[in-house]
Protein backbone atom coordinates (compact mmCIF):
# COMPACT_ATOMS: atom_id res chain seq x y z
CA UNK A 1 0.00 0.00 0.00
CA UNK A 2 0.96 3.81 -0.71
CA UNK A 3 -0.36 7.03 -0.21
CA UNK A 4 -2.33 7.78 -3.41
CA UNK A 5 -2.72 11.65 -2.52
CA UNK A 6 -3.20 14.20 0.26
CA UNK A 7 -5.78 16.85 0.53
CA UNK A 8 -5.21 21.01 1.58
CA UNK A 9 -8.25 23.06 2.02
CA UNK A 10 -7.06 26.47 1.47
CA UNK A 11 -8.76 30.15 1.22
CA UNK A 12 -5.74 30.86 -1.40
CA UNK A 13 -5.70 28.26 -4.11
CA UNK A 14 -4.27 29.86 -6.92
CA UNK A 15 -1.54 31.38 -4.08
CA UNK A 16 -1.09 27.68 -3.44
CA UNK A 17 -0.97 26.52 -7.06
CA UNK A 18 1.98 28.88 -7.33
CA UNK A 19 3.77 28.04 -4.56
CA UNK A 20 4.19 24.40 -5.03
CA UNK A 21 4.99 25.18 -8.75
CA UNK A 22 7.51 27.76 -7.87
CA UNK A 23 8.95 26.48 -4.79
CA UNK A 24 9.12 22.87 -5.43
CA UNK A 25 9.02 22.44 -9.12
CA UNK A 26 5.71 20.59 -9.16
CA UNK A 27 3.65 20.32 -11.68
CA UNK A 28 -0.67 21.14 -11.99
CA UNK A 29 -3.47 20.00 -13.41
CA UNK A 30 -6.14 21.76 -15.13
CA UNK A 31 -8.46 23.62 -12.17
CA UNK A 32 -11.53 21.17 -11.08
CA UNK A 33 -14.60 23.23 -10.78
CA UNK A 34 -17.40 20.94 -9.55
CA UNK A 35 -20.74 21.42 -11.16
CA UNK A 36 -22.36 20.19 -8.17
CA UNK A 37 -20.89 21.64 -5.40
CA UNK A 38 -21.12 25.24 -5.88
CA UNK A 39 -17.87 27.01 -5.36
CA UNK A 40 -15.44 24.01 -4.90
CA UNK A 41 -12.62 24.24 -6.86
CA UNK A 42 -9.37 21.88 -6.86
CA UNK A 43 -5.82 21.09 -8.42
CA UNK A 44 -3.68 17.97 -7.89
CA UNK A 45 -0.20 18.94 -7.67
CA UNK A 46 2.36 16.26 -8.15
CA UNK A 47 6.63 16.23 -7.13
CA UNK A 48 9.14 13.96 -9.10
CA UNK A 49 8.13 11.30 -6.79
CA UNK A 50 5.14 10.41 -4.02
CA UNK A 51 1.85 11.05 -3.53
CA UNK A 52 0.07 13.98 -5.15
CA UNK A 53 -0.98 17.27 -3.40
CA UNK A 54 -4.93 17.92 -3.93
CA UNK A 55 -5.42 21.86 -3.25
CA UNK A 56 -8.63 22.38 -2.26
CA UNK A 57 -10.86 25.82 -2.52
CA UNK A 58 -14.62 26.32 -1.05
CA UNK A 59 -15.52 30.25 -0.18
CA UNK A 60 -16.82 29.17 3.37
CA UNK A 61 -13.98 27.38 4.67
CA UNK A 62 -14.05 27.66 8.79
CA UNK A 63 -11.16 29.13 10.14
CA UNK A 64 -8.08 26.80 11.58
CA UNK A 65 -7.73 26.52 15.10
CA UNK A 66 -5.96 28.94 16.84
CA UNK A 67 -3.35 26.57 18.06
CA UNK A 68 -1.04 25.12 15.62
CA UNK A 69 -0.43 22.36 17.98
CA UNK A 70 -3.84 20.33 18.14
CA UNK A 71 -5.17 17.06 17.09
CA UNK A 72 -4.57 16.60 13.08
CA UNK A 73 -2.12 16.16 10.79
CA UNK A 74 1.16 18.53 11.99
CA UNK A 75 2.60 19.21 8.97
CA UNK A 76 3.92 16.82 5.77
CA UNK A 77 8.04 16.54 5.36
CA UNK A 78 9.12 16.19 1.79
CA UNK A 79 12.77 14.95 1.32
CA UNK A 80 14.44 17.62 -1.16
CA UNK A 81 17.76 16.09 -1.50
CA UNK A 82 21.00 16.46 0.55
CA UNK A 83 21.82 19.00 3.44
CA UNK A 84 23.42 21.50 1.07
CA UNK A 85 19.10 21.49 -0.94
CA UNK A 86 17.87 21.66 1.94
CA UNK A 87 20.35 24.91 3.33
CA UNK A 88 19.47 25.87 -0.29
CA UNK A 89 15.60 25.82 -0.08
CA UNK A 90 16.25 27.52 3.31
CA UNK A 91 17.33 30.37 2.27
CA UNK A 92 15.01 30.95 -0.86
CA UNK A 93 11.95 30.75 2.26
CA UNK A 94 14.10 32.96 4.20
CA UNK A 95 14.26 35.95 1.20
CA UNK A 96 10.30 35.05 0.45
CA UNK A 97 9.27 35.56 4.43
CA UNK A 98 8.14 31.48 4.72
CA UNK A 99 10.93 30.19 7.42
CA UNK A 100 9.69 29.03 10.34
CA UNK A 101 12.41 26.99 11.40
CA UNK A 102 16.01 27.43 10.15
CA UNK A 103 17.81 24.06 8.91
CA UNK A 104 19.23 22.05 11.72
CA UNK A 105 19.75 18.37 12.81
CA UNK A 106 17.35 17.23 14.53
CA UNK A 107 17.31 14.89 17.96
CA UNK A 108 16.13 12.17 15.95
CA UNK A 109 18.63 12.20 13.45
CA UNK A 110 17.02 14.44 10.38
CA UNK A 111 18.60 17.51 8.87
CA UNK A 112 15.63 19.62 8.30
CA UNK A 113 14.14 23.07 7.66
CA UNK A 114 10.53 24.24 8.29
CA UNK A 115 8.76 26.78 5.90
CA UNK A 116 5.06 27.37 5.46
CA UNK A 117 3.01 27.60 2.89
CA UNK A 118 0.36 30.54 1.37
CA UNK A 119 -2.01 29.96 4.38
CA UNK A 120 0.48 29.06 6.93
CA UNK A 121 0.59 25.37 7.16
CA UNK A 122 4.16 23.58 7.83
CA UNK A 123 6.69 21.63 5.44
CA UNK A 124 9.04 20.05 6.63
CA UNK A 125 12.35 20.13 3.86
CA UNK A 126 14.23 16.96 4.89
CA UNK A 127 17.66 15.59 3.98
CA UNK A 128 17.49 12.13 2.42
C-alpha cells in the first residue's frame, strides 16, 4: 500500500498553485470546478516522486484553530535532497518571508528546515 494523494483546504488556491509550482518544481493540473458543489474548486499537484498534493478551494472554509499544535495532521516533510538542498531551499523561504524553522539536525537524526506555505501550514524540507 501507498499514499495515493493528500488533501489542503485552502482560502488561497491559486496562491497555493503557485507556490508548489515555484517552490518545489511541481507540476498542476487543469483547475476542477465541480458542477455540483457550488464554489469548490481543486488542483492535484504532483513532485518527481510520491503522492500527489490535492489543493482544495470552497468560499466558506471555517477558520483553523488557533493553536497550531492540536489534534490533526502537523505538517507533511518532503525529502528535497542532501543538506546542502535543503540549506538551499532555506534560504530561498528565508528571502520570500516562509521560514519558520532554520535548517538544523534534529534529535532524531534528520537535517531539516521548516517553511510554510500561502495559508500558513508547515513543510518540513528533509535531507534524504
Amino acid at each position: 500500500m501507498n499514499i495515493a494523494h493528500v488533501a489542503l483546504w485552502t482560502r488561497h488556491i491559486e496562491a497555493q498553485r503557485t507556490f508548489w509550482r515555484d517552490f518545489f518544481s511541481a507540476a498542476s493540473n487543469e483547475k476542477y470546478v465541480s458542477k455540483n458543489r457550488a464554489g469548490f474548486e481543486s488542483y492535484f499537484i504532483s513532485l518527481a516522486h510520491g503522492p500527489t498534493i490535492e489543493l482544495m478551494a470552497l468560499p466558506e472554509l471555517a477558520d483553523a484553530p488557533a493553536n497550531p499544535e492540536c489534534v490533526g495532521w502537523a505538517h507533511i516533510a518532503i525529502a528535497v535532497g542532501n543538506v546542502e538542498q535543503v540549506d538551499k531551499m532555506a534560504q530561498k523561504a528565508h528571502q520570500q518571508g516562509r521560514l519558520a524553522s532554520p535548517a538544523r539536525w534534529t534529535g532524531d537524526g534528520f537535517y531539516e528546515a521548516v517553511i510554510t506555505d500561502p495559508d500558513g501550514n508547515r513543510i518540513e524540507l528533509v535531507a534524504e
